[in-house]
Structure formats: C-alpha cells, structure tokens
C-alpha atoms as a PDB file:
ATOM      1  CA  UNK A   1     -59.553 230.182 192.036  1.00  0.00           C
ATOM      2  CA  UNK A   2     -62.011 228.050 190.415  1.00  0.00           C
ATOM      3  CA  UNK A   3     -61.833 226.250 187.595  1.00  0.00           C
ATOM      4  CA  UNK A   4     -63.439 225.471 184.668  1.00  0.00           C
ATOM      5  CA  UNK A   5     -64.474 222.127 185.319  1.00  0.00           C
ATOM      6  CA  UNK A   6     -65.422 223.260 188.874  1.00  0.00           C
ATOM      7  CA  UNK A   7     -67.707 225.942 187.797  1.00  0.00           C
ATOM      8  CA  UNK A   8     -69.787 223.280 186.220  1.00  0.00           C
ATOM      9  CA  UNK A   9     -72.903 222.098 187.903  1.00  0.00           C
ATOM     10  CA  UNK A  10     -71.270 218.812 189.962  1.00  0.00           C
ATOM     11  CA  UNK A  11     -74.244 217.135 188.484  1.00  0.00           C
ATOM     12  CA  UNK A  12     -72.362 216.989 185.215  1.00  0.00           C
ATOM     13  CA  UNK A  13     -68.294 217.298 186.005  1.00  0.00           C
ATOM     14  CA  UNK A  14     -67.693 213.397 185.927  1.00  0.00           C
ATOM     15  CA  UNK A  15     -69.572 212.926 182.644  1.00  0.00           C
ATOM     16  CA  UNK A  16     -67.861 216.126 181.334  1.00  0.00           C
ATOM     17  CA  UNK A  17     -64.493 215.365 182.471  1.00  0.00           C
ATOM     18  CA  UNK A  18     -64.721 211.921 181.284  1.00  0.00           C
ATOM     19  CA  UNK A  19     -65.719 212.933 177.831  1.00  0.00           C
ATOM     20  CA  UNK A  20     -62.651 215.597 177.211  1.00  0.00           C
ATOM     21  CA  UNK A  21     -60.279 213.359 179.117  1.00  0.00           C
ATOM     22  CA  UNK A  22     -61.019 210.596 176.615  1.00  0.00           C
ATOM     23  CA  UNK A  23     -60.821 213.035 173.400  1.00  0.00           C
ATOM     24  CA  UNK A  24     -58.452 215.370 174.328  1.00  0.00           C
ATOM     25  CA  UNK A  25     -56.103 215.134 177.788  1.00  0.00           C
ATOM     26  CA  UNK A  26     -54.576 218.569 177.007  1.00  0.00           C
ATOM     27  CA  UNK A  27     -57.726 220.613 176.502  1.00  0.00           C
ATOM     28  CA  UNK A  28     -59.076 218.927 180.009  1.00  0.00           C
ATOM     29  CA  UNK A  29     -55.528 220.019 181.365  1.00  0.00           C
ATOM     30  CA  UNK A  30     -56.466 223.502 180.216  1.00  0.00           C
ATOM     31  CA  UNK A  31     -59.846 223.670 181.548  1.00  0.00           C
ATOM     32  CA  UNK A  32     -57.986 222.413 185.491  1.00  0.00           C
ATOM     33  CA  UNK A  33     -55.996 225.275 185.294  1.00  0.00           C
ATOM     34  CA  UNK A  34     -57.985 228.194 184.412  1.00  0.00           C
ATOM     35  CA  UNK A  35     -61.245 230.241 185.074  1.00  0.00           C
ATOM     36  CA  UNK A  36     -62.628 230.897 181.867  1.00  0.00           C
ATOM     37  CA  UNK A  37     -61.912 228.899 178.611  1.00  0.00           C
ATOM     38  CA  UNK A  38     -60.517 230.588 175.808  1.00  0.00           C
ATOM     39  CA  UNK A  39     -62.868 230.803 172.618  1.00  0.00           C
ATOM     40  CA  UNK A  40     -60.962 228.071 171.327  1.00  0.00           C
ATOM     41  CA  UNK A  41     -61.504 225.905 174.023  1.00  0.00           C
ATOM     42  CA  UNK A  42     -64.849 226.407 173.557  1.00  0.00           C
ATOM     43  CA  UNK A  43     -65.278 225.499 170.453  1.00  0.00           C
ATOM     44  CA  UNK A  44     -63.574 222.445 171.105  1.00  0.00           C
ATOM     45  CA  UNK A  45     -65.525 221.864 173.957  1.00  0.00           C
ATOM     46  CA  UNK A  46     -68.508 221.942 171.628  1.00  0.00           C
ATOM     47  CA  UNK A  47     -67.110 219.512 168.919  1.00  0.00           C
ATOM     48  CA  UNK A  48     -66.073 216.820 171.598  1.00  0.00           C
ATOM     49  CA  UNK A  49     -69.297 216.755 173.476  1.00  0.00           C
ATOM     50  CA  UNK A  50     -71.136 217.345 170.301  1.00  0.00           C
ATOM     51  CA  UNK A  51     -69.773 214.226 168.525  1.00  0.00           C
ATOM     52  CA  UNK A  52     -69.940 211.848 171.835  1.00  0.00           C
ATOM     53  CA  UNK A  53     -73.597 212.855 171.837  1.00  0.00           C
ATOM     54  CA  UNK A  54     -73.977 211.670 168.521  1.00  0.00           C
ATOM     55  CA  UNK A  55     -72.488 208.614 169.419  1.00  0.00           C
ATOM     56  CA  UNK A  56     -74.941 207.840 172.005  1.00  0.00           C
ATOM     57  CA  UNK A  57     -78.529 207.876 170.010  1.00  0.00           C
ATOM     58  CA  UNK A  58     -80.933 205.362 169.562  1.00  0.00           C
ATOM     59  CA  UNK A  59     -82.051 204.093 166.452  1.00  0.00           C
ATOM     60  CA  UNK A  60     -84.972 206.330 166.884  1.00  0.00           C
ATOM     61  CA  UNK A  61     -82.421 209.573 167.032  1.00  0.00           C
ATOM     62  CA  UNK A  62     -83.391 209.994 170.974  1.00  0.00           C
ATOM     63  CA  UNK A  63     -80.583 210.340 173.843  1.00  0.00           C
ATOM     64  CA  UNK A  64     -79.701 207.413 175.684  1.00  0.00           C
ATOM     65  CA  UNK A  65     -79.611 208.005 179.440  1.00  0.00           C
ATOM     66  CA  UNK A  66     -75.263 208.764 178.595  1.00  0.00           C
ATOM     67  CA  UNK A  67     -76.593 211.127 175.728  1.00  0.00           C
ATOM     68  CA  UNK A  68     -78.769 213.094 178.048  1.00  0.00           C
ATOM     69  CA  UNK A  69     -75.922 213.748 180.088  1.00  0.00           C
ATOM     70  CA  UNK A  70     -74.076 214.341 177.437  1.00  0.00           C
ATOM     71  CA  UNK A  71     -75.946 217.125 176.405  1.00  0.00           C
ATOM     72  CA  UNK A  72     -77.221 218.458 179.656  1.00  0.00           C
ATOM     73  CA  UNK A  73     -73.089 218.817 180.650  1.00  0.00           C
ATOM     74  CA  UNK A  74     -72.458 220.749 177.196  1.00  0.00           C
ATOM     75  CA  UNK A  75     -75.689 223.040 177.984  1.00  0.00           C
ATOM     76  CA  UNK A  76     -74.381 223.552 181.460  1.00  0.00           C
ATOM     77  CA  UNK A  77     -70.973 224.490 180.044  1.00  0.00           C
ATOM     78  CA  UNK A  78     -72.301 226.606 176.646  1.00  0.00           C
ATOM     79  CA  UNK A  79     -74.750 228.470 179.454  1.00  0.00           C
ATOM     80  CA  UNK A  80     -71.568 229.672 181.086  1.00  0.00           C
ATOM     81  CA  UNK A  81     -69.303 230.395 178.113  1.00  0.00           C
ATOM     82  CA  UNK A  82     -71.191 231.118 175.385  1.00  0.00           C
ATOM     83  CA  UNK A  83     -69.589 230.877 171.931  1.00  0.00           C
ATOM     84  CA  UNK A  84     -69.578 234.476 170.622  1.00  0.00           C
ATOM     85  CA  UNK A  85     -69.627 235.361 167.223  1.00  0.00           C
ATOM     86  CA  UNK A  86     -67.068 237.117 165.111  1.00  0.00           C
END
C-alpha cells in the first residue's frame, strides 16, 4: 500500500508533512494510513497549506522560497485529489 503522503512527489513530502504535522497531528496520522484522502481531508488539506502559504509572503504579496514550496506541495497534492464539487 501506499500512502498518501507517499504518493506525493518526494520533492514536496518533508515540507508537506511538516506543515500538517504542525497544524493538525491527527489529519497527518490519517493521511500515513491510507491511499486516498477522504473529501474531508482534503479540504483540510487545502485550509492548512492554504493559510501557511499566506503566512509566508513578502511585503510585495510574492512567495518566499518556504511559500513556493508551500504551494508547489498543495498543487502536487490538489493534482492528485482534486476537491470535487457537490
């Protein structure tokens, strides 16, 4: 089986894992023991990464180098579970 995490690009995992392990220890829990994240997960996934991105601008609104990777690992992981629509 592979997991979540592990079906990430390794480029991102540590910057990934960090981020959820820092916000929310039970999600990243979730996402070590399973294949596919529930839609939940997702969007939880989103709001973490979303807000730690946020936290990480310059005063000109671009990434900093952490942002970029920030982003790239919640593209990487919104590319493979897309957050459908009701």
């Amino acid at each position: 089986m592979t997991t979540v995490v592990e079906s990430l690009p390794t480029a991102y995992r540590a910057v990934f894992t960090e981020v959820i392990a820092d916000k929310d220890a039970d999600l990243l829990a979730a996402l070590l023991s399973r294949e596919t994240p529930s839609r939940e997960e997702r969007v939880a996934v989103m709001n973490i990464m979303s807000t730690e991105f946020a936290h990480h601008l310059r005063p000109d609104d671009e990434p900093t180098d952490r942002g970029r990777d920030i982003d790239n690992a919640l593209g990487a992981f919104l590319l493979r579970w897309p957050i459908e629509h009701d």
